[in-house]
N, C-alpha and C. Protein backbone atom coordinates (compact mmCIF):
# COMPACT_ATOMS: atom_id res chain seq x y z
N UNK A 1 83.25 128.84 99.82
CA UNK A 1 84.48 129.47 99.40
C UNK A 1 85.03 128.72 98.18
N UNK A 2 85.54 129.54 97.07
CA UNK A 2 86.09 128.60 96.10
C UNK A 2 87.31 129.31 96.21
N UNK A 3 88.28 128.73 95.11
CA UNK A 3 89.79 128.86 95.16
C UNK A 3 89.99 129.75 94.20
N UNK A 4 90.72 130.68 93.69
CA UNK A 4 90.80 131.13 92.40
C UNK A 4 92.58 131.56 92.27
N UNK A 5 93.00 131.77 91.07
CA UNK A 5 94.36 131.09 90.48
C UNK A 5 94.55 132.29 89.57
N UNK A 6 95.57 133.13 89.66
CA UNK A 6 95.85 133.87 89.37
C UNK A 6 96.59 133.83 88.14
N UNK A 7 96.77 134.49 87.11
CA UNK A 7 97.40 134.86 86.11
C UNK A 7 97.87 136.53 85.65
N UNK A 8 99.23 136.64 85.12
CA UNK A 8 99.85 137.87 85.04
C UNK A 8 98.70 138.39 83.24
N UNK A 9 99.34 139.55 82.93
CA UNK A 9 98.86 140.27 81.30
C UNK A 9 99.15 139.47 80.44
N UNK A 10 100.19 138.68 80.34
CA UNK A 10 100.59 137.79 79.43
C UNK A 10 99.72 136.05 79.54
N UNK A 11 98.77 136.12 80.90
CA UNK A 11 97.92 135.06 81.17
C UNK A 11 98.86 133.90 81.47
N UNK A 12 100.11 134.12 82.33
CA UNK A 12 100.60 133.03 82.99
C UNK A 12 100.81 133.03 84.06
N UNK A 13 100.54 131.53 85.14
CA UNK A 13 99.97 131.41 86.04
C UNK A 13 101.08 132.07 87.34
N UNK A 14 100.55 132.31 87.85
CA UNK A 14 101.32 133.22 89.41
C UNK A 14 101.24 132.15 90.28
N UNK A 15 102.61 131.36 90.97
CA UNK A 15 102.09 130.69 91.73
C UNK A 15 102.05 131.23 92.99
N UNK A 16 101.44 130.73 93.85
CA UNK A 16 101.53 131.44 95.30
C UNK A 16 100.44 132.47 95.36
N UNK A 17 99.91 132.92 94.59
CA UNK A 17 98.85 134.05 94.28
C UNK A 17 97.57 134.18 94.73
N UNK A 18 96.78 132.38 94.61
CA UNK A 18 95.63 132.27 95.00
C UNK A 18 94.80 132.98 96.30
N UNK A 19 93.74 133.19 95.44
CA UNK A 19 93.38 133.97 96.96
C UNK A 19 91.48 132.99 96.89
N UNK A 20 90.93 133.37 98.17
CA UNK A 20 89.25 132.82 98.51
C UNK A 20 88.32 133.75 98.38
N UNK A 21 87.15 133.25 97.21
CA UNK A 21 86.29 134.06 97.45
C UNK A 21 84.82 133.54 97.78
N UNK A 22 83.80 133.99 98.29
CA UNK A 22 82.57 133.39 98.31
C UNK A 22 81.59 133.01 97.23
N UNK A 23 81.70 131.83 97.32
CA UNK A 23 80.86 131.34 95.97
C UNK A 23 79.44 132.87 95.63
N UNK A 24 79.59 132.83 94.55
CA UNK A 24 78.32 133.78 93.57
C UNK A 24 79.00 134.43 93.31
N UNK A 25 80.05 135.34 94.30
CA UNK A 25 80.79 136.53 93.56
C UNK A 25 81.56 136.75 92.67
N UNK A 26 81.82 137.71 92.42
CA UNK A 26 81.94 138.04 90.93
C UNK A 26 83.98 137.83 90.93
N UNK A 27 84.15 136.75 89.49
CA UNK A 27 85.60 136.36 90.22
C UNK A 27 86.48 137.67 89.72
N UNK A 28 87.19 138.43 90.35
CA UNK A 28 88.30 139.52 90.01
C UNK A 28 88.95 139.11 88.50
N UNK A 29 89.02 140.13 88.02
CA UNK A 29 90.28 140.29 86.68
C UNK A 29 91.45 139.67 86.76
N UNK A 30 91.79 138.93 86.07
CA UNK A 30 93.50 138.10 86.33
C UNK A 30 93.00 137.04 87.13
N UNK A 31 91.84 136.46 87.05
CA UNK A 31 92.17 135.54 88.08
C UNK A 31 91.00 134.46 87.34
N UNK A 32 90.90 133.14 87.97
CA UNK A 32 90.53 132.33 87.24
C UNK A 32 89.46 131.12 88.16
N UNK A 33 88.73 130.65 88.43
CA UNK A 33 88.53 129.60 89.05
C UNK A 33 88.90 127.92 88.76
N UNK A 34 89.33 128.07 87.18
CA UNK A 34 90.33 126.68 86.72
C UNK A 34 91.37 126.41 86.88
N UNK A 35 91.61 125.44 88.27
CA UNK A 35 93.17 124.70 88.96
C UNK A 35 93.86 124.62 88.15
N UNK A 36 94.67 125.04 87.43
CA UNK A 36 96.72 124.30 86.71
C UNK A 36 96.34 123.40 87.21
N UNK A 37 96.84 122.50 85.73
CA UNK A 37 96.87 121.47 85.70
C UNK A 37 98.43 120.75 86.33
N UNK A 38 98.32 120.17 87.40
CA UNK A 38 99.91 119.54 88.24
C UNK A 38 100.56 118.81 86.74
N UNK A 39 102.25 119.66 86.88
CA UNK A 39 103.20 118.97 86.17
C UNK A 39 103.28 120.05 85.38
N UNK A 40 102.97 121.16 85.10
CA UNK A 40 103.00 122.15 84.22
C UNK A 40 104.44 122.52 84.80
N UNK A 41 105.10 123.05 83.69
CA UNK A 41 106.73 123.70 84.22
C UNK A 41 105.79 125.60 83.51
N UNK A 42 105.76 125.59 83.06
CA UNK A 42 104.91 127.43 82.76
C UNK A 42 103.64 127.10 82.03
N UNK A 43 102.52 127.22 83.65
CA UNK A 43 100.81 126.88 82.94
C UNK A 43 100.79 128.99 82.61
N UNK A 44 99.98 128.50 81.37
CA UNK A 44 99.34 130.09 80.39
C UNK A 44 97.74 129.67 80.42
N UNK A 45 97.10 130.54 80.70
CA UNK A 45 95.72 130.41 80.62
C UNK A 45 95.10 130.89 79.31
N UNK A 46 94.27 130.28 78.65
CA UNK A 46 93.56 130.76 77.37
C UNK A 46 92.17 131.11 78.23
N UNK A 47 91.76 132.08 78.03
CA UNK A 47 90.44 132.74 78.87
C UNK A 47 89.56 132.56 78.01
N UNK A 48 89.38 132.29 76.78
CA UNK A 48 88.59 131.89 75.44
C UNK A 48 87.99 130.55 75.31
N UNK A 49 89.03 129.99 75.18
CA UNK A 49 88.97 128.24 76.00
C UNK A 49 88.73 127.89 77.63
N UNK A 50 89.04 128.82 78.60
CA UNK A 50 89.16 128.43 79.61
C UNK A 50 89.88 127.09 80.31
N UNK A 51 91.10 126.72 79.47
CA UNK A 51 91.62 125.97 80.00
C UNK A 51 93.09 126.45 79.85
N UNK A 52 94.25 125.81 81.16
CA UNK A 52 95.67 126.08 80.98
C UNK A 52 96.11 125.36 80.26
N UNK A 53 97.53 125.69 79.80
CA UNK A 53 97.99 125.17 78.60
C UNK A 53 99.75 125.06 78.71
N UNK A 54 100.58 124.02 78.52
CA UNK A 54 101.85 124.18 78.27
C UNK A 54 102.36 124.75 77.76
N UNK A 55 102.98 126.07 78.28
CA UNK A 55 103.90 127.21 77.25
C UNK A 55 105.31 127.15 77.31
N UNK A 56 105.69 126.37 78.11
CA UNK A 56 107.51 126.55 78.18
C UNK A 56 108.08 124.98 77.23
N UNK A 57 108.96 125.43 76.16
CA UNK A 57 109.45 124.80 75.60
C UNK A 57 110.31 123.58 76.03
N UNK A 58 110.16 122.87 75.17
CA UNK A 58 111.06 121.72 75.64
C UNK A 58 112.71 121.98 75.78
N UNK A 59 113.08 122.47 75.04
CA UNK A 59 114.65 123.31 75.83
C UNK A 59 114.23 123.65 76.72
N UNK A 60 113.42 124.64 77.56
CA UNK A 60 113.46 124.77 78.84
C UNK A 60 112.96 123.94 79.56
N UNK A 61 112.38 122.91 79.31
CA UNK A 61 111.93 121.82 80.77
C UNK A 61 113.53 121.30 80.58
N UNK A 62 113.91 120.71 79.62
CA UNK A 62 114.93 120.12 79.43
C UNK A 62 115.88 120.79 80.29
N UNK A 63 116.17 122.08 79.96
CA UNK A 63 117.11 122.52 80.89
C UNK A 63 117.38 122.26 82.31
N UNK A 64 115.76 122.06 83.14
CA UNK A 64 115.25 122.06 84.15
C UNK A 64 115.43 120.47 84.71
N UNK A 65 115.86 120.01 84.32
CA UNK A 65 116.14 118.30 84.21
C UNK A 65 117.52 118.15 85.11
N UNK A 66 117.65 117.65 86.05
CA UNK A 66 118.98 117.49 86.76
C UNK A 66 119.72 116.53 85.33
N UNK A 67 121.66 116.95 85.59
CA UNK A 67 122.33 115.92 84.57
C UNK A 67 122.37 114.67 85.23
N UNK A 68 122.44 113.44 84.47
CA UNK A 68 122.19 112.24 84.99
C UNK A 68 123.64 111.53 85.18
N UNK A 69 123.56 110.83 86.21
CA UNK A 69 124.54 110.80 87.32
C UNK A 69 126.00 110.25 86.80
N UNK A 70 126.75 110.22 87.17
CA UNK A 70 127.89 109.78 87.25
C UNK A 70 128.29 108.34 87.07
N UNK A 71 128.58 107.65 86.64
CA UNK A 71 128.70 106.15 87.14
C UNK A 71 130.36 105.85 88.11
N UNK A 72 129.45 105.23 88.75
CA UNK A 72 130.35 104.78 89.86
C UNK A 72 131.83 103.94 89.62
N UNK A 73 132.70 103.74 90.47
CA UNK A 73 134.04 103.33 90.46
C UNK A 73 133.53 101.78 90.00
N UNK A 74 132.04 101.11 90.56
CA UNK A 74 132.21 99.71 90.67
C UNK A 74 131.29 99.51 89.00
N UNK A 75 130.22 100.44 89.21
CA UNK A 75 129.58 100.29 87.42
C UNK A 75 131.09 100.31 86.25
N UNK A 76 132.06 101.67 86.59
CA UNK A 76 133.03 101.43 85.40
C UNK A 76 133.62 99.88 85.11
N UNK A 77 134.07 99.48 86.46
CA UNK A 77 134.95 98.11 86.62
C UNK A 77 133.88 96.87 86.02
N UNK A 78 132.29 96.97 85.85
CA UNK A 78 131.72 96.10 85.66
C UNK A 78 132.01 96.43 83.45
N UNK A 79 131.80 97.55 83.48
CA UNK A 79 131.73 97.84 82.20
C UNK A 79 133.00 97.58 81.45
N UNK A 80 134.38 97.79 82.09
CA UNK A 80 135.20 96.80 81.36
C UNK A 80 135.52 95.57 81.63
N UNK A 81 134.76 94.63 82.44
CA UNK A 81 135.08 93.47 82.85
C UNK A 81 133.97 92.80 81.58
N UNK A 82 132.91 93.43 81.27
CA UNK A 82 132.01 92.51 80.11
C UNK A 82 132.50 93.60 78.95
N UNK A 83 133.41 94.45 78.58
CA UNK A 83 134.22 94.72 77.55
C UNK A 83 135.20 93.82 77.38
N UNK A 84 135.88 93.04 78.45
CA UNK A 84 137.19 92.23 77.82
C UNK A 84 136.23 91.16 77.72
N UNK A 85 135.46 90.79 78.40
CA UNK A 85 134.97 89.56 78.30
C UNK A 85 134.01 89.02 76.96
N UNK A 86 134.20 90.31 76.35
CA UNK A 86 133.02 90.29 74.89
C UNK A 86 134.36 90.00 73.91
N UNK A 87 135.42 90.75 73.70
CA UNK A 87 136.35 90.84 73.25
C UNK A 87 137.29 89.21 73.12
N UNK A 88 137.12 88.46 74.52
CA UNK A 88 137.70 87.55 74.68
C UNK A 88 137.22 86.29 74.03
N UNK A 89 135.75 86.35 73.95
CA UNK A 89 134.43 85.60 73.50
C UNK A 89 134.80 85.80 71.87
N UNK A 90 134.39 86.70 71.32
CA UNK A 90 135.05 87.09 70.01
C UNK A 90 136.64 86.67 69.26
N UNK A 91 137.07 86.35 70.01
CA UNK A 91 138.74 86.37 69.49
C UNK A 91 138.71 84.96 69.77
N UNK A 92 137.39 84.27 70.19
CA UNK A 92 138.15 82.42 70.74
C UNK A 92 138.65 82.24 71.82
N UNK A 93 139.20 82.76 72.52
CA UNK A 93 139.87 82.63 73.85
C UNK A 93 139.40 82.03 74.66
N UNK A 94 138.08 81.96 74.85
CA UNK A 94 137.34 81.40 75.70
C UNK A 94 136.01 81.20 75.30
N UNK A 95 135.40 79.54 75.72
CA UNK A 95 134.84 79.42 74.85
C UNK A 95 133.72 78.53 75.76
């Protein structure tokens, strides 16, 4: 049995699609026996090349990116405690 990996008209990959067929036979239309490559955000198949390929732009992975976090009540208090303390260093105060 091999695995085969589906692709839409536009030759991008369907996930969930795969279906089994018995090795020799003949593999169906839209479909592929070359695994996506893991980490693809939209794998496109070139059937010419026979290999998948990164089609979704970096604005869209980007988009796809959780926003990065918040800083905390105790990170702020650290961040102006070595703000006065740079400030204080600078001005002579302490030395």
């Amino acid at each position: 049995m091999i695995m085969l990996f589906k692709y839409d008209t536009d030759y991008n990959y369907i996930p969930g699609a795969e279906i089994f067929i018995e090795e020799g036979l003949a593999i169906p239309k839209s479909f592929t026996d070359v695994r996506p490559t893991d980490g693809f955000y939209k794998a496109k198949f070139d059937p010419g090349k026979q290999i998948w390929f990164e089609s979704a732009t970096q604005e869209y992975i980007d988009s796809l990116q959780p926003p990065p976090p918040k800083p905390s009540e105790l990170d702020k208090m650290k961040k102006q405690l070595s703000d006065l303390t740079f400030k204080l260093l600078v001005n002579g105060v302490v030395k």
